[in-house]
N, C-alpha and C. Protein backbone atom coordinates (compact mmCIF):
# COMPACT_ATOMS: atom_id res chain seq x y z
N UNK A 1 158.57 55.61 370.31
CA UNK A 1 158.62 54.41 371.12
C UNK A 1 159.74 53.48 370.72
N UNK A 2 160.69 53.59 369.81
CA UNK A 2 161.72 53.18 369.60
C UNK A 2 163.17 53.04 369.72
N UNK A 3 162.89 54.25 370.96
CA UNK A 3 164.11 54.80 371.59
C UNK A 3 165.21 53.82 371.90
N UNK A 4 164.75 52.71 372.38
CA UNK A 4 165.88 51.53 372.31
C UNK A 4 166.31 50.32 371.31
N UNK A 5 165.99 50.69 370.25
CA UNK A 5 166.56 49.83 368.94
C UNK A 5 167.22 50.29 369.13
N UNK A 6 168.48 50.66 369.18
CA UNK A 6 169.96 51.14 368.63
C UNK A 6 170.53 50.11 369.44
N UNK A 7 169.80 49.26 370.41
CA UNK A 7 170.78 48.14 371.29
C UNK A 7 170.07 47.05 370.89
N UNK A 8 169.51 46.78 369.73
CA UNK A 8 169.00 45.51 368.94
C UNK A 8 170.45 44.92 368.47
N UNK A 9 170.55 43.66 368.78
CA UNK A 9 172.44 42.61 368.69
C UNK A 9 172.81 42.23 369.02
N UNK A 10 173.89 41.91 369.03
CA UNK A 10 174.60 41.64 370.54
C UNK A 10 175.83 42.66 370.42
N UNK A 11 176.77 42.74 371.53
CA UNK A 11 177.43 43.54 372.35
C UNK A 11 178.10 42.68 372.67
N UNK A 12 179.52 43.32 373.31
CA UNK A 12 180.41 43.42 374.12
C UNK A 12 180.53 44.54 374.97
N UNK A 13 180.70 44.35 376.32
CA UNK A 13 180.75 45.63 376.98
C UNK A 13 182.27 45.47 378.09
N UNK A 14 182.53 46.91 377.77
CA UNK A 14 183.71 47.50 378.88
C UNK A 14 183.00 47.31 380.46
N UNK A 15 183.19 46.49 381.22
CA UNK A 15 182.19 47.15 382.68
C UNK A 15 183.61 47.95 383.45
N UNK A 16 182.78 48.92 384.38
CA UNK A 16 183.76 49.14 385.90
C UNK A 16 182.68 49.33 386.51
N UNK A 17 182.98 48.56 387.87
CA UNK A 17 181.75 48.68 389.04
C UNK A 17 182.10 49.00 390.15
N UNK A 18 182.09 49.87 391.11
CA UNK A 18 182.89 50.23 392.20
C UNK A 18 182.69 49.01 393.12
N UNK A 19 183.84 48.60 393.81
CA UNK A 19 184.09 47.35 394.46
C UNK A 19 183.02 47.60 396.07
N UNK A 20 182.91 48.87 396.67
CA UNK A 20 181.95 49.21 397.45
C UNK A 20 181.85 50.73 396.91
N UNK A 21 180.34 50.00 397.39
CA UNK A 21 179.04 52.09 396.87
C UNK A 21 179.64 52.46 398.03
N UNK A 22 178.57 53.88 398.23
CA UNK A 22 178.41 55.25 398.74
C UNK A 22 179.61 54.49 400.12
N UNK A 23 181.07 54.95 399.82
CA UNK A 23 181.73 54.69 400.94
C UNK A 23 183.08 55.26 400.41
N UNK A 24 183.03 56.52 399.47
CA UNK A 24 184.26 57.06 399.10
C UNK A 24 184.62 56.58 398.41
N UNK A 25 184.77 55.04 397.85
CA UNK A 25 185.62 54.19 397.10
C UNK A 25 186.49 54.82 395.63
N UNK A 26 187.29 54.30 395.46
CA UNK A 26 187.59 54.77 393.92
C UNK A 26 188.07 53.30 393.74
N UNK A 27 187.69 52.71 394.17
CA UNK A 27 188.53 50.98 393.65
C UNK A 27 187.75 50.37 393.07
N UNK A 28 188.04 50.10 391.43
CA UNK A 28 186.92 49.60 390.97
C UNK A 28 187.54 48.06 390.07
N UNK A 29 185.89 47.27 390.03
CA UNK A 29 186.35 45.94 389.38
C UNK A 29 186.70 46.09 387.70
N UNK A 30 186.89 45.53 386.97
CA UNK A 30 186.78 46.13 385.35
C UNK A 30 186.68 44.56 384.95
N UNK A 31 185.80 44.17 384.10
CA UNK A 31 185.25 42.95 383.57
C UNK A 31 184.61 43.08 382.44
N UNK A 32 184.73 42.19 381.44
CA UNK A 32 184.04 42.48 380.11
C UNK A 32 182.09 41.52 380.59
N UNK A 33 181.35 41.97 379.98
CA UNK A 33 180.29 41.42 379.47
C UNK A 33 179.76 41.32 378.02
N UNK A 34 179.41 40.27 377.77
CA UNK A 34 178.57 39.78 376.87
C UNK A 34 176.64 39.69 376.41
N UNK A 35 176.64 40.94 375.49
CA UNK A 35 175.11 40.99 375.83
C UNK A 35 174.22 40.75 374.05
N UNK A 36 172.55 40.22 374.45
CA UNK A 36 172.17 40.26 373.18
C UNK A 36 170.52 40.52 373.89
N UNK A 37 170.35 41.68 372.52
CA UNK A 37 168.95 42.53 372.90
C UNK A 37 168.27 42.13 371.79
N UNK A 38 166.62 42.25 372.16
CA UNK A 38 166.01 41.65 370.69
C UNK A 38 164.89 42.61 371.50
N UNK A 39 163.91 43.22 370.06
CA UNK A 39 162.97 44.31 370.19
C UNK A 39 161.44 43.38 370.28
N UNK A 40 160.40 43.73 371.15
CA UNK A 40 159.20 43.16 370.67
C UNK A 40 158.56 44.16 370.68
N UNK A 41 156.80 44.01 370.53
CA UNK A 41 155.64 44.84 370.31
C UNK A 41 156.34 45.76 369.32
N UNK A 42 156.74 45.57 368.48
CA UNK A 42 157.30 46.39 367.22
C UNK A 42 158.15 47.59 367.91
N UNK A 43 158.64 47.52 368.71
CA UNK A 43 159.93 48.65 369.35
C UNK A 43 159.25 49.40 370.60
N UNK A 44 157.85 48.97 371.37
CA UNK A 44 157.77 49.41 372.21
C UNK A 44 158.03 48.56 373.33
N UNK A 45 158.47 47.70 373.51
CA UNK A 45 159.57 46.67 374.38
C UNK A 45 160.35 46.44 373.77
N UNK A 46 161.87 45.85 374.51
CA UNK A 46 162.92 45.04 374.86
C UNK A 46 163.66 44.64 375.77
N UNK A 47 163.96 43.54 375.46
CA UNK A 47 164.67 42.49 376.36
C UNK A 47 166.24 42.49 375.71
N UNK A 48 166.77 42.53 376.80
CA UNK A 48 168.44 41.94 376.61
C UNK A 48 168.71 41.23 377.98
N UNK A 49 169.82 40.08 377.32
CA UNK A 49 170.56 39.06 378.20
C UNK A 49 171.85 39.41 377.87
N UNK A 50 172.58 39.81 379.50
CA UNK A 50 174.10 39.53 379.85
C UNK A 50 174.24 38.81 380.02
N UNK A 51 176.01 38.58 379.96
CA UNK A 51 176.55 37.46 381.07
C UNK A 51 178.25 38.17 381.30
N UNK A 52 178.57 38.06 382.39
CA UNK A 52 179.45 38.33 382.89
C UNK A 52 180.41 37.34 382.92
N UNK A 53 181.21 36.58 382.19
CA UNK A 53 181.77 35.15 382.11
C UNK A 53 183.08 35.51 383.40
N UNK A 54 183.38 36.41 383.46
CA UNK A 54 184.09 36.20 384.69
C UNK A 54 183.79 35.90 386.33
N UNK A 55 182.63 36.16 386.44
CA UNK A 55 182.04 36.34 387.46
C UNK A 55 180.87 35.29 387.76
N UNK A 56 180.84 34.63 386.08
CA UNK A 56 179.37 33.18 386.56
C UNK A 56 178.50 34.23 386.19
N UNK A 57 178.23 35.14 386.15
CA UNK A 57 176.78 35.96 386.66
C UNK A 57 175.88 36.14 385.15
N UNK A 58 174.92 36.32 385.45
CA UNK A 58 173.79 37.07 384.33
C UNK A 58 172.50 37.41 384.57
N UNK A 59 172.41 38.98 383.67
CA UNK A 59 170.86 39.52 383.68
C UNK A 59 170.43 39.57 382.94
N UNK A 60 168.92 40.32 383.47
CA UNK A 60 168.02 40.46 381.70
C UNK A 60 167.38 41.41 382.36
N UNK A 61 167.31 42.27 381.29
CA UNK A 61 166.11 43.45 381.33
C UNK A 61 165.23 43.74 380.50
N UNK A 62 164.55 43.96 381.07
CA UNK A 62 163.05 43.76 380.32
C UNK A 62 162.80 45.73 380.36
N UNK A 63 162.44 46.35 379.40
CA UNK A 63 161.94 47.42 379.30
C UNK A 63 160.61 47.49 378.25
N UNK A 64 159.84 48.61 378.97
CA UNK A 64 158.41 48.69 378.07
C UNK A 64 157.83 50.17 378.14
N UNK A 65 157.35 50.79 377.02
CA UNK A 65 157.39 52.27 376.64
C UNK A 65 155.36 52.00 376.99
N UNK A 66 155.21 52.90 377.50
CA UNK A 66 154.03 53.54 377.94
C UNK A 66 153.68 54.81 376.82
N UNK A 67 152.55 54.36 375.84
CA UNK A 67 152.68 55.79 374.83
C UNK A 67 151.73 56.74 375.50
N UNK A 68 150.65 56.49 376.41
CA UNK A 68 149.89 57.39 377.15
C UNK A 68 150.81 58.65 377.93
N UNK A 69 152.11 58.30 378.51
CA UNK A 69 152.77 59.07 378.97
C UNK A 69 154.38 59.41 378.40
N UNK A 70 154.42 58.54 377.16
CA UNK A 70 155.72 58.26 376.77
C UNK A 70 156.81 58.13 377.66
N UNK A 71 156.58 57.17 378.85
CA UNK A 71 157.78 57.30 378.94
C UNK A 71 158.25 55.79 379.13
N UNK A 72 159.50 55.39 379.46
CA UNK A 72 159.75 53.94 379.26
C UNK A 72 160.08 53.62 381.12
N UNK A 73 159.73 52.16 381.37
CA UNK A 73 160.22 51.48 382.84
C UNK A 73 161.02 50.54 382.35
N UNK A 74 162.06 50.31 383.26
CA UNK A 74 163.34 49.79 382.99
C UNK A 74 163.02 48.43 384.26
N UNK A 75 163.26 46.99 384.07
CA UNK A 75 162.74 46.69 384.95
C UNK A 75 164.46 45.20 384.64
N UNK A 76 165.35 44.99 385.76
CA UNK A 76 166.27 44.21 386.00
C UNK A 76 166.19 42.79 386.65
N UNK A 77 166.90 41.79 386.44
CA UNK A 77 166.29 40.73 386.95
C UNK A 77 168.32 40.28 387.08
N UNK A 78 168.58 39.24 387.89
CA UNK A 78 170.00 38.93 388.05
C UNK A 78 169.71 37.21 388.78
N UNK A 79 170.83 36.53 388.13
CA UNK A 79 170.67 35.37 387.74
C UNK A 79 171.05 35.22 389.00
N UNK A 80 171.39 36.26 390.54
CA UNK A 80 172.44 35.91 391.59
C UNK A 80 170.75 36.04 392.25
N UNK A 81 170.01 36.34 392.15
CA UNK A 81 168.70 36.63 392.94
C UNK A 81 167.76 36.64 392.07
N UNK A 82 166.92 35.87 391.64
CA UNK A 82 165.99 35.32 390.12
C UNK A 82 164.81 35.88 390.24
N UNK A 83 164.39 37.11 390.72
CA UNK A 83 163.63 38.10 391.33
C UNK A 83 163.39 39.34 390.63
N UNK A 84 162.06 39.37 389.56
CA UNK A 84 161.66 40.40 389.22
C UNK A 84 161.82 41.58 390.18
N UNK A 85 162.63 42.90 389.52
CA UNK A 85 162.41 44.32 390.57
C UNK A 85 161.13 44.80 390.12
N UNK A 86 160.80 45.01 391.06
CA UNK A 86 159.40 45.68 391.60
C UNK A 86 159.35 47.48 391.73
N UNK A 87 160.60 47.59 391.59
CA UNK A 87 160.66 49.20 391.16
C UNK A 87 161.24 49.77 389.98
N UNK A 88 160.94 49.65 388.72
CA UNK A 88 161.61 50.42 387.55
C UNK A 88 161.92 51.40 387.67
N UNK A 89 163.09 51.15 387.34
CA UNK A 89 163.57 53.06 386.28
C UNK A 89 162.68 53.30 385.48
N UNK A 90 162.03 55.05 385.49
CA UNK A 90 160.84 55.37 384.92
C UNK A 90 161.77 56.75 384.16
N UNK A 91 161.65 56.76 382.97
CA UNK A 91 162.13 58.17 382.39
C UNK A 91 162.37 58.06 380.67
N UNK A 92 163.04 58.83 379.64
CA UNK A 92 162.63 58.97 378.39
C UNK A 92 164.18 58.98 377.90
N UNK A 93 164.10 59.03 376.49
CA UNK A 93 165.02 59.82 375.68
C UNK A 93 164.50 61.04 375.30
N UNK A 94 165.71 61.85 375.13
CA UNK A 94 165.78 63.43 374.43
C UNK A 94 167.32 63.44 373.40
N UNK A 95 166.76 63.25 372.25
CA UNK A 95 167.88 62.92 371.54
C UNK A 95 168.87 61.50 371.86
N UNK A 96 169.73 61.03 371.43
CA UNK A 96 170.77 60.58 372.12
C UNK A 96 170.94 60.07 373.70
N UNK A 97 170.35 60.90 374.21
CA UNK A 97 170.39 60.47 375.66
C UNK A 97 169.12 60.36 376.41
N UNK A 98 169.39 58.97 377.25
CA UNK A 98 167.75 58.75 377.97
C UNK A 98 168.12 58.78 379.53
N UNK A 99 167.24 59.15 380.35
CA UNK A 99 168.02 59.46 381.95
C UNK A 99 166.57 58.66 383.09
N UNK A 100 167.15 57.91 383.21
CA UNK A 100 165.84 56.99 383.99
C UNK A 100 165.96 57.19 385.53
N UNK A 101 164.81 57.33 386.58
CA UNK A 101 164.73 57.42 387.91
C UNK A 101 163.91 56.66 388.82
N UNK A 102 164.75 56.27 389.76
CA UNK A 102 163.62 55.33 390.71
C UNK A 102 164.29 55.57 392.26
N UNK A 103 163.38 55.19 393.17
CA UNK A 103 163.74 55.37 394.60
C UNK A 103 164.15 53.56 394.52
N UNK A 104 165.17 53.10 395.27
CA UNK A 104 165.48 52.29 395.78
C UNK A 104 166.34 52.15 397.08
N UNK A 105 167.12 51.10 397.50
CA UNK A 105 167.55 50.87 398.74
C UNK A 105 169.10 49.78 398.30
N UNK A 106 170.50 50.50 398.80
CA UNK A 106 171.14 49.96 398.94
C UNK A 106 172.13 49.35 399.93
N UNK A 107 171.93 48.27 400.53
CA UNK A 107 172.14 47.75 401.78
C UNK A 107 171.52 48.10 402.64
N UNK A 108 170.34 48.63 402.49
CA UNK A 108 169.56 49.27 403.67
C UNK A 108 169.52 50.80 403.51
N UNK A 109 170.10 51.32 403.08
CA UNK A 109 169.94 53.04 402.66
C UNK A 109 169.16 53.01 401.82
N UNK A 110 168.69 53.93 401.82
CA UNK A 110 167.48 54.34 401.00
C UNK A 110 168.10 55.47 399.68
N UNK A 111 168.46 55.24 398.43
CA UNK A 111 168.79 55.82 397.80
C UNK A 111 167.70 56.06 396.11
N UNK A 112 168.04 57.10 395.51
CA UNK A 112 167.99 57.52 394.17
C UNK A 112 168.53 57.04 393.23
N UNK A 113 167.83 56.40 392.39
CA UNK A 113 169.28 55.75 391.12
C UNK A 113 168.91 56.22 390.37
N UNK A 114 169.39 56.78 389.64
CA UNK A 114 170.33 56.99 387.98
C UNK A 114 170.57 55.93 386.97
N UNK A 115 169.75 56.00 386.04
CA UNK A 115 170.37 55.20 384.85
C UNK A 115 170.30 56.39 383.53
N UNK A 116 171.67 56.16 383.17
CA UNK A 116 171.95 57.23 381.71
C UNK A 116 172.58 56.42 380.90
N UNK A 117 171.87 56.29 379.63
CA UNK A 117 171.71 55.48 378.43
C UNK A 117 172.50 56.81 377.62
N UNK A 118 173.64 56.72 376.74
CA UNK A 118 174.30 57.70 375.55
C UNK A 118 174.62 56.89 374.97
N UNK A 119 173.29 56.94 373.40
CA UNK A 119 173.96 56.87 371.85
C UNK A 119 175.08 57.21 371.16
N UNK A 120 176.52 56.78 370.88
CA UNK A 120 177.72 57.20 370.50
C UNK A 120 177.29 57.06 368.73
N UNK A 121 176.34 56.02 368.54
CA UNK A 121 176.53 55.54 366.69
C UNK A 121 175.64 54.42 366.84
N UNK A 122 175.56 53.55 365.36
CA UNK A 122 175.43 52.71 365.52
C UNK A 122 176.04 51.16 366.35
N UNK A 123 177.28 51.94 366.23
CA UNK A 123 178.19 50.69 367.28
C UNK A 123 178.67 50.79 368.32
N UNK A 124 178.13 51.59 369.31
CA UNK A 124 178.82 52.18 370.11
C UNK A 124 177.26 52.79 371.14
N UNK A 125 177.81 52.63 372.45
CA UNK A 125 177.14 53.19 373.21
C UNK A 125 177.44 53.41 374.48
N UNK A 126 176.85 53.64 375.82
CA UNK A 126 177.37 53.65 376.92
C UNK A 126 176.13 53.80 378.03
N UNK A 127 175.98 52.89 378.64
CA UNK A 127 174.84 53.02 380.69
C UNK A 127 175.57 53.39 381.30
N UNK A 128 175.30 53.69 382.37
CA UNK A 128 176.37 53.92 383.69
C UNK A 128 174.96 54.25 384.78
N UNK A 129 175.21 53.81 386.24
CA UNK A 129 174.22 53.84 386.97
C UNK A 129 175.01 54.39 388.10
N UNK A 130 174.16 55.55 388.45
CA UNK A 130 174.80 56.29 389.78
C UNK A 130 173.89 56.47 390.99
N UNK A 131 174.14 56.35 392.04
CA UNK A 131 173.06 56.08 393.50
C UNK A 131 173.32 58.08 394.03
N UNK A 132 172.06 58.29 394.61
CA UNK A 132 172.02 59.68 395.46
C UNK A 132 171.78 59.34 396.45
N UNK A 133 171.83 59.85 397.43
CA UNK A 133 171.46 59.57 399.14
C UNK A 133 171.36 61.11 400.07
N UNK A 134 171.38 62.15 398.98
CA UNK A 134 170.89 63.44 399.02
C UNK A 134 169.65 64.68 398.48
N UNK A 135 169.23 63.51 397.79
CA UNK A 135 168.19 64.30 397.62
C UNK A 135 168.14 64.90 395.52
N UNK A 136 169.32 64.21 395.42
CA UNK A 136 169.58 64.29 394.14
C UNK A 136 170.56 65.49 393.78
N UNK A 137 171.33 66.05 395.23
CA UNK A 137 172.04 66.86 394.67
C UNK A 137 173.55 66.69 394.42
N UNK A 138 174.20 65.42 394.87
CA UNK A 138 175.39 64.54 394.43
C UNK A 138 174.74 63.09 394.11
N UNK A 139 176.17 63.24 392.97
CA UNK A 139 175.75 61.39 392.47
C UNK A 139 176.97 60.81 392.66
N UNK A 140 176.63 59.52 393.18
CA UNK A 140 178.17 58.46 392.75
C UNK A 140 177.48 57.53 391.70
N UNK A 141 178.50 57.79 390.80
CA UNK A 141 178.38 56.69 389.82
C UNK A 141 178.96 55.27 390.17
N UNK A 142 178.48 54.54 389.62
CA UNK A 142 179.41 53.26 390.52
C UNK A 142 178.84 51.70 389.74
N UNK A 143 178.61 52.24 388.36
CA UNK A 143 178.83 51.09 387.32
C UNK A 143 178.90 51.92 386.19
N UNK A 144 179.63 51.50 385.04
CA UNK A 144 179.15 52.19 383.65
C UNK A 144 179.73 50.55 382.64
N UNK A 145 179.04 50.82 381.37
CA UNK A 145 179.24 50.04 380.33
C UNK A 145 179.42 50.82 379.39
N UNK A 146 180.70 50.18 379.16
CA UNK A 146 181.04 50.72 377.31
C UNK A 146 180.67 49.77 376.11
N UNK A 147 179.58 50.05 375.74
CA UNK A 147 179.24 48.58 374.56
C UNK A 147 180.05 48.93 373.40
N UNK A 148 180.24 47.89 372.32
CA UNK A 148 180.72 48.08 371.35
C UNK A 148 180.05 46.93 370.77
N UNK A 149 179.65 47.03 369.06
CA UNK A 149 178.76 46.20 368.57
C UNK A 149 179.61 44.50 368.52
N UNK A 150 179.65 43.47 368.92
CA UNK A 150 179.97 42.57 368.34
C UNK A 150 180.35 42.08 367.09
């Protein structure tokens, strides 16, 4: 149930976010963020706060490990819409890497998201979130973070 201490700190992160989803794009924004995670229920939750200083913006995510089924919900909140999501990313780690899934909707499409969490070290890590609109058999990726420890 501890799968996410390794992002107990704060951070700096590399972002690129595709400037528009599922529309071919390759044009992407690149912006640093600023993040700090703190563990509760002894490592079966955490919370971290961004902020995007270029952009005004900031989130927080709240995640919480289920030991009946082990697996963890990923749940996002954004300072642009102050609105608990109501659909988590539901999925685990296996080593190093954790791969989370939820049905959601972007601009009105109804899509698959992707969240993939990779452990590089202690200082080092990487998310990246990719949308399906097939059934899960192509992905566009169309955010990733490169953290590096502060």
């Amino acid at each position: 149930m501890n799968d996410f201490d390794f992002l107990e700190g704060e951070w700096i992160s590399a972002n690129r976010k595709l400037k528009k989803r599922l529309a071919g794009s390759d044009d992407w924004d690149e912006f640093e963020g600023r993040s700090r995670c703190w563990r509760t229920f002894d490592g079966g939750a955490n919370v971290d706060e961004i902020s995007f200083p270029a952009g005004g913006a900031k989130g927080m995510t709240v995640r919480l490990y289920d030991p009946a089924t082990e697996l963890w919900s990923i749940y996002w909140i954004s300072s642009l819409d102050p609105k608990m999501d109501t659909k988590p990313l539901v999925g685990r780690f296996e080593g190093n890497r954790g791969v989370f899934y939820a049905d959601d909707e972007h601009e009105g499409t109804p899509v698959r998201c992707r969240f993939i969490w990779t452990v590089h070290g202690p200082d080092a890590c990487r998310w990246e979130q990719a949308f399906s609109v097939d059934g899960e058999q192509t992905w566009e990726t169309n955010w990733t973070m490169e953290f590096t420890r502060a």
